[in-house]
Protein backbone atom coordinates (compact mmCIF):
# COMPACT_ATOMS: atom_id res chain seq x y z
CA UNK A 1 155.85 131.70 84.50
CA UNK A 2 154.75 128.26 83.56
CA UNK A 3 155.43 127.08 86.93
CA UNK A 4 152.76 129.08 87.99
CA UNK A 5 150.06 128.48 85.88
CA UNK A 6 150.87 124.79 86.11
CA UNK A 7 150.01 125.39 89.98
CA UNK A 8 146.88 127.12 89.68
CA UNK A 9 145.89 124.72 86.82
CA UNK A 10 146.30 122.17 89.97
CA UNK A 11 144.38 124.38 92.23
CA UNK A 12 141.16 124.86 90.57
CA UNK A 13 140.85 120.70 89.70
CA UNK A 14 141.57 120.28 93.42
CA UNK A 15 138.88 122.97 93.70
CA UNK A 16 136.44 121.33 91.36
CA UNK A 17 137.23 117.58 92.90
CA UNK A 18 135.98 118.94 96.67
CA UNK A 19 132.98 120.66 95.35
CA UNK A 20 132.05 117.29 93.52
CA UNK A 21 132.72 115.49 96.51
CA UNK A 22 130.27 118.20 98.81
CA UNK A 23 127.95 118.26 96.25
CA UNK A 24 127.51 114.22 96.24
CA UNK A 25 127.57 114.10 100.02
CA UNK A 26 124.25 116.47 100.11
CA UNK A 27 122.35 114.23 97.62
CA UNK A 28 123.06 111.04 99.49
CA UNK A 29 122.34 113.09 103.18
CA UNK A 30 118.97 114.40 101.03
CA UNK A 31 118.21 110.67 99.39
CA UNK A 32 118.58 109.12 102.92
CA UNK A 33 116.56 111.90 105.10
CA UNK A 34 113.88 111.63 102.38
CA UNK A 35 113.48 107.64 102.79
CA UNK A 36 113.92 108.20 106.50
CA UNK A 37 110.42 110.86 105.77
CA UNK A 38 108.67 108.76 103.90
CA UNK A 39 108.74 105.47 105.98
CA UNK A 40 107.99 108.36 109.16
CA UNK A 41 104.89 109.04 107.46
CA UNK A 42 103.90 105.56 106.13
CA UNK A 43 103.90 104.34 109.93
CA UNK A 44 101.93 107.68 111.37
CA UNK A 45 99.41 107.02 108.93
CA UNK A 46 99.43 102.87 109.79
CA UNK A 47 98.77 103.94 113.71
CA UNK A 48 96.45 106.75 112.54
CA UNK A 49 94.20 104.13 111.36
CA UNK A 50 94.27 102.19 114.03
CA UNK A 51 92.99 104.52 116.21
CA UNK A 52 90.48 105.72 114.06
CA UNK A 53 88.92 102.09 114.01
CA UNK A 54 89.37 102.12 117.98
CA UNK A 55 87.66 105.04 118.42
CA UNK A 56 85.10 104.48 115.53
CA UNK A 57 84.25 100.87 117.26
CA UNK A 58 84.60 102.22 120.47
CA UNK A 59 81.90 104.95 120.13
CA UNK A 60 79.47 102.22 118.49
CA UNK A 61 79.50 100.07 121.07
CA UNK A 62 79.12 103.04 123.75
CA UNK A 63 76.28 104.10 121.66
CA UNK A 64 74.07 101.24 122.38
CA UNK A 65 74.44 101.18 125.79
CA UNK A 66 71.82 99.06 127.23
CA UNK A 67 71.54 95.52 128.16
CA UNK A 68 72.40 92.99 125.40
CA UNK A 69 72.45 95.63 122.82
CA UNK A 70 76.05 94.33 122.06
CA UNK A 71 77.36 90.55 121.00
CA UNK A 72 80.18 89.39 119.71
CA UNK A 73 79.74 86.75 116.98
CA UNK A 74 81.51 84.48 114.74
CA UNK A 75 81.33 84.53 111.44
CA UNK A 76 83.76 81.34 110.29
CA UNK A 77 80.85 79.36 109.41
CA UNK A 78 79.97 81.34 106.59
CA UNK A 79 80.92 80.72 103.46
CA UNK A 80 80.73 83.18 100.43
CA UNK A 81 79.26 82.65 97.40
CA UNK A 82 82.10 82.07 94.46
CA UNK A 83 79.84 82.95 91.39
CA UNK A 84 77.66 86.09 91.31
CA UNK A 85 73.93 84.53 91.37
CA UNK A 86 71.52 86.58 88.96
C-alpha cells in the first residue's frame, strides 16, 4: 500500500513539473509575439507618416499649379536667433 501512494505521490509532481513547464512556454510565446506587435505597429505608423507628408506636400504643390507658383529654396544661410529678443 505504500508502494502505491509513493507512485502517485510521483505522478502528480511529474504532473505539476509539465504544467509549469507549458505554462512558462505560453508566457515567453506571449512576451515574444507581443514585442514582435509592438515593433509591427511602431514601423506602420513610421511609413504612415511618411506618406501623409507625401501626400500633404504633394497636394500643395498641385494646388498652385501655375507658372512659377512653386520654388525650391535654401534655407542654410539662416541663422536663428539664440536668445528670445523682447
Amino acid at each position: 500500500m505504500k508502494r502505491s501512494s509513493q507512485r502517485h505521490s510521483i505522478e502528480n509532481v511529474f504532473v505539476l513539473v509539465l504544467f509549469a513547464i507549458f505554462a512558462m512556454t505560453i508566457v515567453a510565446v506571449l512576451a515574444l509575439g507581443a514585442n514582435q506587435y509592438k515593433s509591427l505597429v511602431e514601423r506602420d505608423n513610421n511609413a504612415y507618416n511618411k506618406r501623409i507628408i507625401t501626400s500633404y506636400v504633394s497636394a500643395q504643390i498641385r494646388g498652385y499649379d501655375r507658372a512659377d507658383a512653386v520654388k525650391a529654396v535654401s534655407y542654410t544661410h539662416l541663422t536663428l536667433p539664440t536668445k528670445l529678443e523682447v
